[in-house]
Protein backbone atom coordinates (compact mmCIF):
# COMPACT_ATOMS: atom_id res chain seq x y z
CA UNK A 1 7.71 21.51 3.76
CA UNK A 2 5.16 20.48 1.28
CA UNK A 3 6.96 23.19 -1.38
CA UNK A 4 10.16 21.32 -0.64
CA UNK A 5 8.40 17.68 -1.25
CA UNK A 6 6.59 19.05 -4.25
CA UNK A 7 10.50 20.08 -5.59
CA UNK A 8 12.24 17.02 -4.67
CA UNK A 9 9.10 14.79 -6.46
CA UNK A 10 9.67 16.58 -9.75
CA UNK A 11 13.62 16.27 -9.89
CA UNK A 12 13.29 12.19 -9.00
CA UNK A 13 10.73 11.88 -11.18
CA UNK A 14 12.78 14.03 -13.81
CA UNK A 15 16.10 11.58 -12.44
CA UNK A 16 13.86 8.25 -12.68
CA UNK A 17 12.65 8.52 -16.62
CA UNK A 18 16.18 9.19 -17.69
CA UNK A 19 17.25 6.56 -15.85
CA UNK A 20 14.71 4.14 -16.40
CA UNK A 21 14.61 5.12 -19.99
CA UNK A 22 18.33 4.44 -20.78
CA UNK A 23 17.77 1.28 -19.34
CA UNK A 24 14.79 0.09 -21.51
CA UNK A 25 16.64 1.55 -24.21
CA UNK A 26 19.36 -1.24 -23.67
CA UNK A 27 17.18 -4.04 -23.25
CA UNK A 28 15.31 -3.32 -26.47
CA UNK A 29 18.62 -3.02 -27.97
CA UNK A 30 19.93 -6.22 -26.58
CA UNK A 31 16.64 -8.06 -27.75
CA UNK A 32 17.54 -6.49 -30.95
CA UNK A 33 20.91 -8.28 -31.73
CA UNK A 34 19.23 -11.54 -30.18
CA UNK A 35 16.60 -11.21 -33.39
CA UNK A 36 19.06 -9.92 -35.49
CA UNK A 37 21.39 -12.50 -35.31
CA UNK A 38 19.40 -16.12 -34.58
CA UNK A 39 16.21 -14.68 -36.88
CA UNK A 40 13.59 -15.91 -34.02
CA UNK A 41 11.88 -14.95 -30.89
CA UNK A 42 12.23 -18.21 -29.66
CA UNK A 43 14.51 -18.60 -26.65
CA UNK A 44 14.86 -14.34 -25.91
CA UNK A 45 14.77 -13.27 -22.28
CA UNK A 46 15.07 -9.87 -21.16
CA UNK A 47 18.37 -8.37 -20.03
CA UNK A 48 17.91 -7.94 -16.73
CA UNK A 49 21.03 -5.97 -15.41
CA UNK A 50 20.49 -2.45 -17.03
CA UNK A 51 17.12 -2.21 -14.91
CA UNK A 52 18.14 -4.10 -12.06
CA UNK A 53 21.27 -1.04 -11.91
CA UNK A 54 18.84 1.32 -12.32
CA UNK A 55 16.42 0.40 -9.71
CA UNK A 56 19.27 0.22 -7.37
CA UNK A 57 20.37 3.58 -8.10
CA UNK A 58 17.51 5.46 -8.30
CA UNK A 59 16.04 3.98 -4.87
CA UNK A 60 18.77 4.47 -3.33
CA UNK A 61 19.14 8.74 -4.52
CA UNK A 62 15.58 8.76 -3.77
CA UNK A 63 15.71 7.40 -0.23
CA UNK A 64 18.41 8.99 1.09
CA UNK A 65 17.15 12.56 -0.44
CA UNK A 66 13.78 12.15 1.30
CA UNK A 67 15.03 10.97 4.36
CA UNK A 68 17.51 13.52 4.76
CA UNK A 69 14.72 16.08 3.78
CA UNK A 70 12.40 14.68 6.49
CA UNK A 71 14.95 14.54 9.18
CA UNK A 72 16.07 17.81 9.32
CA UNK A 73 12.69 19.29 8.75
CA UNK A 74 12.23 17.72 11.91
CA UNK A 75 14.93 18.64 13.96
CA UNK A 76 14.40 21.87 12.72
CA UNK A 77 10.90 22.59 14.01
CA UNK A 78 11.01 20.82 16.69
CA UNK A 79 13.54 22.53 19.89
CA UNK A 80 14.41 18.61 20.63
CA UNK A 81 18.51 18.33 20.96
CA UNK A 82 19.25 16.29 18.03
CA UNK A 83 21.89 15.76 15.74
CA UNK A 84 22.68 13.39 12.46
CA UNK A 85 26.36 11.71 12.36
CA UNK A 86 28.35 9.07 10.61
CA UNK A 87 26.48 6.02 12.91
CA UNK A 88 23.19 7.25 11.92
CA UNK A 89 24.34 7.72 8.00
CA UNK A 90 25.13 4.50 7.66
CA UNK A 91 22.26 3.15 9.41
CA UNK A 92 20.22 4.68 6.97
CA UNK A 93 22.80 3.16 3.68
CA UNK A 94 21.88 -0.37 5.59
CA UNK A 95 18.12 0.12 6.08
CA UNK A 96 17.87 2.13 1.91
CA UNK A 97 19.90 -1.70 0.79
CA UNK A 98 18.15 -4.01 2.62
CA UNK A 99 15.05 -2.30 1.56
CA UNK A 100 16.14 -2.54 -2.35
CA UNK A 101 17.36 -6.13 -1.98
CA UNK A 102 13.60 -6.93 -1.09
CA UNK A 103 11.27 -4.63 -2.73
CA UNK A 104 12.10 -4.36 -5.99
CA UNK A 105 12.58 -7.78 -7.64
CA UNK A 106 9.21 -8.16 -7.87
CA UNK A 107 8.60 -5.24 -10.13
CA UNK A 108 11.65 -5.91 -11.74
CA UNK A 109 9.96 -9.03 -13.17
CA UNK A 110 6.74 -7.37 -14.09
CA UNK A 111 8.58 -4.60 -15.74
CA UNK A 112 10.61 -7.42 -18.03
CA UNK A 113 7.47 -9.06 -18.25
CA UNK A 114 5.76 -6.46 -20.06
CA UNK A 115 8.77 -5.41 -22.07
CA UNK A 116 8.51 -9.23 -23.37
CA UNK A 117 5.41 -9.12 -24.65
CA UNK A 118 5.99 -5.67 -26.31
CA UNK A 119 8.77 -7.29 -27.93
CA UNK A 120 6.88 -10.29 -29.24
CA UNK A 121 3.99 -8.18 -30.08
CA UNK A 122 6.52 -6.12 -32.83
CA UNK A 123 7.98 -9.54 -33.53
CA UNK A 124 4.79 -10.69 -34.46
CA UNK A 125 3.92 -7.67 -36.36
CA UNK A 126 6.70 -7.42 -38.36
CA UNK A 127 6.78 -10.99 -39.07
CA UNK A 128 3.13 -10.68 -40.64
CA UNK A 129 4.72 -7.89 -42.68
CA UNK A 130 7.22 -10.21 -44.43
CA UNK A 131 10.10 -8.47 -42.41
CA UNK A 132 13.53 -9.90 -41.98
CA UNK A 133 15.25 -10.23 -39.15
CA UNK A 134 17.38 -7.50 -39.80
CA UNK A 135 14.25 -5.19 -40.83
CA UNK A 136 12.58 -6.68 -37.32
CA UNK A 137 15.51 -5.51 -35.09
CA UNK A 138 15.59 -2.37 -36.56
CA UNK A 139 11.80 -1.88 -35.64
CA UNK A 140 12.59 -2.98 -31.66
CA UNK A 141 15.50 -0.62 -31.70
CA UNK A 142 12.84 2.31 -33.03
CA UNK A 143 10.65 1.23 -30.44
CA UNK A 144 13.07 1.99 -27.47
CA UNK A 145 12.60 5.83 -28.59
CA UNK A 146 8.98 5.77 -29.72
CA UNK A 147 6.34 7.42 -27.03
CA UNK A 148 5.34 4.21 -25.69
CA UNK A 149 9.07 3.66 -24.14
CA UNK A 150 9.24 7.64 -23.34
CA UNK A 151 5.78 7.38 -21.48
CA UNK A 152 6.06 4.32 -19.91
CA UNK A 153 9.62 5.33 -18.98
CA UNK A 154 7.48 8.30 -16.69
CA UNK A 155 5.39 6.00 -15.22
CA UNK A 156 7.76 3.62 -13.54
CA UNK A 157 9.85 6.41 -12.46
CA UNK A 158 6.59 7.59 -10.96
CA UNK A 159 5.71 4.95 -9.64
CA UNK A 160 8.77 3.69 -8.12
CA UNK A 161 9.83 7.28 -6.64
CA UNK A 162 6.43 7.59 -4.64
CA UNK A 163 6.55 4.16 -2.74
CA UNK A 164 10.83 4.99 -2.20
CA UNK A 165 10.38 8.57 -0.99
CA UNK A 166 7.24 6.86 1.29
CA UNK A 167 10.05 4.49 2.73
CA UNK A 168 13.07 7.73 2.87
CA UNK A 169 10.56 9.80 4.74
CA UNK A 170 9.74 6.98 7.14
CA UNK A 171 13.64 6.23 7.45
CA UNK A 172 14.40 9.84 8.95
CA UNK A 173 11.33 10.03 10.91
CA UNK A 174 12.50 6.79 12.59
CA UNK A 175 15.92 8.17 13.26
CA UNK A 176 14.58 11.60 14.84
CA UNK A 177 12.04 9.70 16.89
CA UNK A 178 15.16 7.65 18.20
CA UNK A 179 17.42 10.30 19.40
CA UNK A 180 14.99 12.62 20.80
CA UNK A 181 12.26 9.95 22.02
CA UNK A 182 9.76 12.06 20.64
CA UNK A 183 6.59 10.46 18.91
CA UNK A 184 5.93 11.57 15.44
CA UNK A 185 2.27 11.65 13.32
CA UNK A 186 2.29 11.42 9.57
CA UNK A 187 -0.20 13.16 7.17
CA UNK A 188 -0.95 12.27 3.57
CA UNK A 189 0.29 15.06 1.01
CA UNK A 190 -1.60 14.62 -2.65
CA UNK A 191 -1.08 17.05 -5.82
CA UNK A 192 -4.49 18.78 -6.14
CA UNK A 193 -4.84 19.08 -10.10
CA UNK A 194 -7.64 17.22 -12.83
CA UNK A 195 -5.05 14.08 -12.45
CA UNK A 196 -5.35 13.45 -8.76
CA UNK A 197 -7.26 10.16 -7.54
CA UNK A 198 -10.39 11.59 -5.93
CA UNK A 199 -9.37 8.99 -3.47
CA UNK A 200 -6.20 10.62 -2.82
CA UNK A 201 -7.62 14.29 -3.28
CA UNK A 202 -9.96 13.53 -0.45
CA UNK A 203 -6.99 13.13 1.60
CA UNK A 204 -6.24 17.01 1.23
CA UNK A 205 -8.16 17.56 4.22
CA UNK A 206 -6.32 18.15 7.49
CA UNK A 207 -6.15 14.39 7.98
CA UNK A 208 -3.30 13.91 10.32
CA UNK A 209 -2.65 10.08 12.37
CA UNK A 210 0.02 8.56 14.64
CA UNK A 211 2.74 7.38 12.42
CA UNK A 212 1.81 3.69 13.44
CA UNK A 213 -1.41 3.72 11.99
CA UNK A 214 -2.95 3.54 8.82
CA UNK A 215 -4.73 6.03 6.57
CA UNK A 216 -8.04 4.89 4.73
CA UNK A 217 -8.08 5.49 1.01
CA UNK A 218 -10.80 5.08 -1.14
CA UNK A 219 -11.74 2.00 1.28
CA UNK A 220 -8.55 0.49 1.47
CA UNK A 221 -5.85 0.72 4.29
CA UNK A 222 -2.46 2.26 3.54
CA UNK A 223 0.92 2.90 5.60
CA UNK A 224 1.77 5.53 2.85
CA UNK A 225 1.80 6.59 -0.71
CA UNK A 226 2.92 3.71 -2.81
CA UNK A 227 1.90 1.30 -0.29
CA UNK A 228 1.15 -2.32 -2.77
CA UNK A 229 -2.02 -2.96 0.50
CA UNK A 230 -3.61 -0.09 -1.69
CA UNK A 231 -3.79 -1.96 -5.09
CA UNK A 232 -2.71 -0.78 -8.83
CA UNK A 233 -5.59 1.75 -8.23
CA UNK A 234 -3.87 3.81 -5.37
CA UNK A 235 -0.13 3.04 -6.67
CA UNK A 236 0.43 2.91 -10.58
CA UNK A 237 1.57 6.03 -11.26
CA UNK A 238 0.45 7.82 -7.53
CA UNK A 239 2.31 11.45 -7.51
CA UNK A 240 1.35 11.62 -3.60
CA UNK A 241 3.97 11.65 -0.61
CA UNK A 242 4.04 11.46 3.07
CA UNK A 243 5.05 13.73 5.55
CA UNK A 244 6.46 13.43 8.99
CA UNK A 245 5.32 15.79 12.09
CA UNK A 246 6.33 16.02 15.80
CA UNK A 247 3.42 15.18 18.09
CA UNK A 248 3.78 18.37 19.41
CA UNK A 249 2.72 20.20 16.00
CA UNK A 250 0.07 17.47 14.82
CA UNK A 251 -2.04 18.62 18.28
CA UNK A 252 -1.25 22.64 17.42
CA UNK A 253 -2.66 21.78 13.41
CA UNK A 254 -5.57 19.41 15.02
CA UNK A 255 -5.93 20.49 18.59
CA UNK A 256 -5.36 17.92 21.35
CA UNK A 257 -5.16 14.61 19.50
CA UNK A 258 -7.70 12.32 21.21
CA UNK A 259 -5.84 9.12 21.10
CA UNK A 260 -7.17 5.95 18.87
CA UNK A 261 -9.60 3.54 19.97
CA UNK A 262 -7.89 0.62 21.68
CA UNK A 263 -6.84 -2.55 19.04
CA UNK A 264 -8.59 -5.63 20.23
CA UNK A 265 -5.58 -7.59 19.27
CA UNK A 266 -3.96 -6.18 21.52
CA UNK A 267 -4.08 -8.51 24.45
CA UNK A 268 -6.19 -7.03 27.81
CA UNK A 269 -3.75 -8.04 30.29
CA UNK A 270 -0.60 -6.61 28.30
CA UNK A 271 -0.26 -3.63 30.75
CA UNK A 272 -0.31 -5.70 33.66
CA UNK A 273 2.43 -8.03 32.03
CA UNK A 274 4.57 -4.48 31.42
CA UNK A 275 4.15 -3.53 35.12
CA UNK A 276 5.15 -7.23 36.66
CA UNK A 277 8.43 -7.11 34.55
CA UNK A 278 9.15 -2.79 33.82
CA UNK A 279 9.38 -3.43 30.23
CA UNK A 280 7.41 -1.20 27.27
CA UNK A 281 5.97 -3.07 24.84
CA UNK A 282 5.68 -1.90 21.36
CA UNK A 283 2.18 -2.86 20.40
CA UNK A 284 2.55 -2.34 16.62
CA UNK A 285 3.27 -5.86 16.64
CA UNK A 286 -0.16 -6.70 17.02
CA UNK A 287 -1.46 -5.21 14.47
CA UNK A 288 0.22 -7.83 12.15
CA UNK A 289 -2.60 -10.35 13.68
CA UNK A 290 -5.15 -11.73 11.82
CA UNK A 291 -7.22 -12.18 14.12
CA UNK A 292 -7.28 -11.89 18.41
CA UNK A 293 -4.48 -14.04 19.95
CA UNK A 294 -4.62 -13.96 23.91
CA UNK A 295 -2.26 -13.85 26.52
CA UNK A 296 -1.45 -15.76 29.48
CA UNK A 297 0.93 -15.23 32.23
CA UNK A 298 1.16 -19.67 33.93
CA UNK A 299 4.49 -21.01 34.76
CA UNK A 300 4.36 -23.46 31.67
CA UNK A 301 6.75 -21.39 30.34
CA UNK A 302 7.16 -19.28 27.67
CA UNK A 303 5.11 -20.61 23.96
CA UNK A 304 2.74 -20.04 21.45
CA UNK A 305 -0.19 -22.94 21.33
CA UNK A 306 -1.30 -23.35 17.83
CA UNK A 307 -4.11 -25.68 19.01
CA UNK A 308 -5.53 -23.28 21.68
CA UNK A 309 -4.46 -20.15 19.59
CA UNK A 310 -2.75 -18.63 23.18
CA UNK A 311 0.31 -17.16 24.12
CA UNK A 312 1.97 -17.76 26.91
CA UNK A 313 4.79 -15.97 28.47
CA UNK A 314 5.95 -17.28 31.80
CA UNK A 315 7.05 -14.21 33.94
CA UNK A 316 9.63 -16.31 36.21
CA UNK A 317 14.07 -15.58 36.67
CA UNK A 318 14.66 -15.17 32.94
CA UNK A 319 12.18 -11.89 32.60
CA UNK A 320 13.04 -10.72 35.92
CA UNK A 321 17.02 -10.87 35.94
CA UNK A 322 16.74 -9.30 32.54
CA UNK A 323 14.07 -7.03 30.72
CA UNK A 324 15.89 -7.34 27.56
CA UNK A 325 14.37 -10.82 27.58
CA UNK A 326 10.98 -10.22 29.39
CA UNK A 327 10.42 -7.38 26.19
CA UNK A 328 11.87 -9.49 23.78
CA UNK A 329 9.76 -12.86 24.34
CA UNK A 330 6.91 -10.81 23.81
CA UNK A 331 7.87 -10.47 20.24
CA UNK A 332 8.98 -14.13 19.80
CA UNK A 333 6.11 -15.94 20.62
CA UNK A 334 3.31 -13.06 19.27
CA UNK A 335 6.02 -13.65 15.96
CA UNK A 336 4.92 -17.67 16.16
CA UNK A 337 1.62 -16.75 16.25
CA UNK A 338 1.75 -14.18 13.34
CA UNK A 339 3.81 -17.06 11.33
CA UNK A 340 0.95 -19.31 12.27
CA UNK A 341 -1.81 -17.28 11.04
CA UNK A 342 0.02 -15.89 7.87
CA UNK A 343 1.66 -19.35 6.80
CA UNK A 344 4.73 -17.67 6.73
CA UNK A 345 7.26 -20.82 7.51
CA UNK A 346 5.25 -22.59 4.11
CA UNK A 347 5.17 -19.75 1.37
CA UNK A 348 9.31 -20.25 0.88
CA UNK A 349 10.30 -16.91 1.40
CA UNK A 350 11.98 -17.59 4.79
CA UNK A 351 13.39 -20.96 3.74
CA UNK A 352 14.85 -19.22 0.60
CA UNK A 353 16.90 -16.33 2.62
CA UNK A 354 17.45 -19.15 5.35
CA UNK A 355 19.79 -21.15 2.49
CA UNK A 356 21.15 -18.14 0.83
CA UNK A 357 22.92 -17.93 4.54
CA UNK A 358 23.53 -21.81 4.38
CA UNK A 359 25.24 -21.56 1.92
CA UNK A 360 27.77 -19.18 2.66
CA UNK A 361 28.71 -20.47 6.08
CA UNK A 362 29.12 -23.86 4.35
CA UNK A 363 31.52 -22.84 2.18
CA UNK A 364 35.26 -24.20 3.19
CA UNK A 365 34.07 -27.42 5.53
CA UNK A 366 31.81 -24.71 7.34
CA UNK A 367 34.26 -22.26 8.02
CA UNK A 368 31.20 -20.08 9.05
CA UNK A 369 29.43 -21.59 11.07
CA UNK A 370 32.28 -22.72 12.94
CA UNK A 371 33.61 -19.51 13.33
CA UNK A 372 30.40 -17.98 14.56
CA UNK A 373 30.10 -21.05 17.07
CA UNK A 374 33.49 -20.41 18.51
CA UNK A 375 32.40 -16.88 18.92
CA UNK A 376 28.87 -17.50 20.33
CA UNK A 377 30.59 -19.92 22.75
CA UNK A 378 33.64 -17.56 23.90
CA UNK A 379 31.42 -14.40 24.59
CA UNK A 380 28.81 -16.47 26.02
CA UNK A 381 30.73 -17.76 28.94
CA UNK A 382 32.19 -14.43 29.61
CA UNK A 383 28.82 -13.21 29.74
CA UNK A 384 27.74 -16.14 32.50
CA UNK A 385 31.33 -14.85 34.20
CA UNK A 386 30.14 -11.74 34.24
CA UNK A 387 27.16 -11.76 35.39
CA UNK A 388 25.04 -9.80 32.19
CA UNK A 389 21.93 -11.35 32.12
CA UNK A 390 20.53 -9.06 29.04
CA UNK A 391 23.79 -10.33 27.14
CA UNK A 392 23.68 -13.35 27.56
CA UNK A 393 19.97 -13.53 26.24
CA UNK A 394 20.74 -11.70 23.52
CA UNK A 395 23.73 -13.94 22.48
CA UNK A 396 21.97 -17.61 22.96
CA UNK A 397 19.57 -15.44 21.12
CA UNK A 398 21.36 -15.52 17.95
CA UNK A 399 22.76 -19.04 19.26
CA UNK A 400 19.46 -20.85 18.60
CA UNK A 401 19.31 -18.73 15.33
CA UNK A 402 22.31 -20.16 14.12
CA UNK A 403 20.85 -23.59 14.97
CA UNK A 404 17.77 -23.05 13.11
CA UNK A 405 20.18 -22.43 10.00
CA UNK A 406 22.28 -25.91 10.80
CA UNK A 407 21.45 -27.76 14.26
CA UNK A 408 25.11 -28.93 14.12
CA UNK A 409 25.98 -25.01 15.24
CA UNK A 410 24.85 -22.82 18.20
CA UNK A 411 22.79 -23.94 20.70
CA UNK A 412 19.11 -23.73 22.12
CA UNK A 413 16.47 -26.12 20.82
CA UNK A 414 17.37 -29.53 20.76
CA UNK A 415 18.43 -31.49 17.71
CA UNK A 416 15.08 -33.26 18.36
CA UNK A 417 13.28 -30.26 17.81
CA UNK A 418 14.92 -28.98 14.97
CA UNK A 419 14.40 -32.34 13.07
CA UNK A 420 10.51 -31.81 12.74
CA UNK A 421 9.50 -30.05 9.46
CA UNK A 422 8.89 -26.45 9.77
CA UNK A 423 10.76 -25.97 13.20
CA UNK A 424 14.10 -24.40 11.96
CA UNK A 425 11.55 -21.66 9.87
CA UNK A 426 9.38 -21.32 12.76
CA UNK A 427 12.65 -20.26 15.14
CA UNK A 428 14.13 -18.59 12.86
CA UNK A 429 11.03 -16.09 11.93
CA UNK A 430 10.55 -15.39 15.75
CA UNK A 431 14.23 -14.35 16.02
CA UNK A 432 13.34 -12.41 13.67
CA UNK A 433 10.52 -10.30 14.81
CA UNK A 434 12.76 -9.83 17.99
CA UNK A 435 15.54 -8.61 15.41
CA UNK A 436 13.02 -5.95 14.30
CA UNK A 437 11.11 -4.96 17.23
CA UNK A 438 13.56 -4.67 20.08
CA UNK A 439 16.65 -5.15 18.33
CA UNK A 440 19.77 -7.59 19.32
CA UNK A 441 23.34 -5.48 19.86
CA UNK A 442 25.35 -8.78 19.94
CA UNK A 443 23.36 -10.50 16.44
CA UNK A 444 24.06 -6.36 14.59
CA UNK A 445 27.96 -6.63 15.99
CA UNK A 446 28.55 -10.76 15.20
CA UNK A 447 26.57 -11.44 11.88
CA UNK A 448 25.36 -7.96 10.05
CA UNK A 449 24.33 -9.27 6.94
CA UNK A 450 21.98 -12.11 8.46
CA UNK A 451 20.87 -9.62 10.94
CA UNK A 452 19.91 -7.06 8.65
CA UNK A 453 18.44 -9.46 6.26
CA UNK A 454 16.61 -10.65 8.78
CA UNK A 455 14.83 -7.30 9.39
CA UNK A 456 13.91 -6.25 6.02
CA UNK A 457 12.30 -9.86 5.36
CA UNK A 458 10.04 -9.11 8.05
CA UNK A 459 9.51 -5.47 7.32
CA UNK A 460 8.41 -6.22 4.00
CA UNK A 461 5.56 -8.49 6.08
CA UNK A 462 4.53 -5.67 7.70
């Protein structure tokens, strides 16, 4: 497998600086005829679409090479009945876009950035020099095949192809684990040459941990290669990858695997809560915490208590007539808390994807939102008629979400509520954990895009 990793590194990194070179090549020129024809610097931004296509493209080859790669390594050494179809394909096209949509504008912008101040730095140059602006442009344009576009070309493709084929790998892992319900472990794979981080050459050793969990590099915590926790240090230009295991061949390389010591943020009496209502809870969540949030189990019902720093989840008719909901309130209120603790209603990111939605239901008198009312309102009444407690939880699920969005729609909360600052964030963020951990069947089939987007956006928080 490693051999096969090694192989498919070299041809994306190969892919990447043709890529990403053609596209500096285009912004240099671009910047070029700006010069040329206004005879100033003044005013010049960089042309953002040539990178922004290439990002786009090359993530997406990247991802869906690796996790392809991964998954059938998998299902081949593993005698687990499994099989990859047209559902699953696509599953993986909407986790590789949502991924790009919000993981690569950042470095989009730092790329420009720097290509900015090259550009000014030649301007200035050049301008010492006595050069005209014709002279000037011709200099940029030179630049674009010089060896500091060439090189620098290699890096980002580097760069960018480690932390992609750490997200592909991840991808069919994820898939594999699904189908079969088998666990998987992950191990660190790094290129042991002169160039390797000794950081990430120490990782050579048979250093093999459930896929949940975090490796240690040079003193820093990391879900993968390429991971930004790890810093410039253990990313710029990392050649490393991941691999995916079955648990049954991590304990054949490592012996019995003696299972991690228990998180303390992981609440005492969560087992107890699992056996009063049969649900499993998926304690990644936790980790997210910054620091020890308890639980309790009163009949105050179900809330997170910013002043006491508590959850509580009521276990009363809700949580026993359906386990969809006893599971998924788990991940609401622990979701508060994490919001609460990572000021993640205040730093804008929410409240930015919240109006990109906004917007488009507005659109036509609020064609949208009406339509997605109507719908809510139809299914849910056939769901009361029916008697399907886990549906109808998981539609006034997405209900209240569409009230966080505008109160005037859905239903849930109360207007009242709604109307104090930092309430329609705060709902809509715990929808969203429950989005990502346990998953809503009636959000995926009624509103894709806002359920999807809704996933990455906390993905990329954890």
């Amino acid at each position: 497998m490693n051999r096969q990793i090694d192989k498919l590194a070299d041809r994306h990194e190969n892919k990447g600086a043709r890529v990403f070179h053609a596209a500096l090549k285009k912004q240099f020129d671009s910047a070029a005829k700006f010069i040329e024809k206004s005879g100033k610097i003044d005013g010049l931004e960089i042309y953002p679409i040539p990178l922004r296509d290439a990002m786009r493209s090359f993530h997406y080859l990247v991802q869906l090479d690796s996790a392809e790669l991964q998954y059938l390594d998998l299902t081949k050494n593993n005698p687990v009945k499994s099989g990859i179809g047209t559902a699953l394909s696509t599953e993986w096209i909407r986790k590789i876009q949502a991924w790009i949509m919000l993981n690569t504008g950042d470095h989009i912008t730092k790329i420009n950035d720097t290509t900015l101040d090259r550009i000014r730095s030649i301007f200035a140059e050049a301008t010492s020099e006595g050069l005209g602006p014709r002279d000037i442009a011709r200099r940029i344009r030179k630049e674009a095949g010089e060896p500091f576009t060439a090189y620098r070309s290699t890096v980002i493709a580097r760069t960018e192809a480690t932390r992609s084929a750490s997200q592909g790998h991840k991808i069919g892992a994820e898939a594999w684990e699904r189908e079969t319900g088998q666990k998987t472990y992950k191990q660190w794979s790094a290129t042991n040459d002169s160039r390797t981080r000794d950081a990430h050459r120490a990782m050579l050793v048979l250093h093999i941990i459930p896929k949940g969990e975090k490796f240690i590099v040079g003193g820093v915590t990391m879900d993968a290669p390429g991971d930004p926790a790890g810093g410039a240090k253990n990313v710029v230009n990392c050649r490393c990858r991941i691999y995916y295991m079955s648990e049954r061949i991590a304990k054949r390389l490592l012996g019995e695997v003696k299972p991690a010591p228990a998180d303390p943020r992981i609440p005492i009496n969560l087992g107890e809560y699992e056996k009063r209502t049969g649900v499993k809870v998926d304690r990644t969540i936790f980790s997210s915490l910054s620091e020890i949030v308890p639980m309790t189990n009163n009949a105050e019902g179900s809330h997170y208590n910013p002043n006491t720093k508590t959850v509580n989840l009521q276990i009363g008719d809700r949580s026993k007539k359906s386990k969809w909901q006893a599971e998924k309130v788990v991940y609401h209120e622990y979701g508060h808390a994490i919001d609460w603790q990572k000021g993640m209603r205040t730093d804008g990111v929410a409240t930015s994807l919240m109006n990109e939605f906004r917007k488009e239901l507005a659109k036509n008198r609020n064609a949208g939102y009406k339509d997605l009312h109507n719908q809510f309102y139809d299914d849910v009444n056939e769901a009361f008629r029916s008697g399907n407690h886990d549906d109808i939880e998981k539609i006034t699920s997405f209900a209240d979400t569409l009230m966080s969005l505008n109160p005037n729609f859905g239903a849930g909360h109360s207007k009242a509520y709604f109307a104090i600052d930092g309430r329609k964030e705060a709902e809509f963020i715990a929808h969203a954990f429950e989005n990502k951990f346990i998953g809503n069947s009636y959000f995926e089939k009624t509103a894709p895009d806002l359920y999807k987007a809704m996933i990455a956006y906390i993905e990329k928080y954890l």
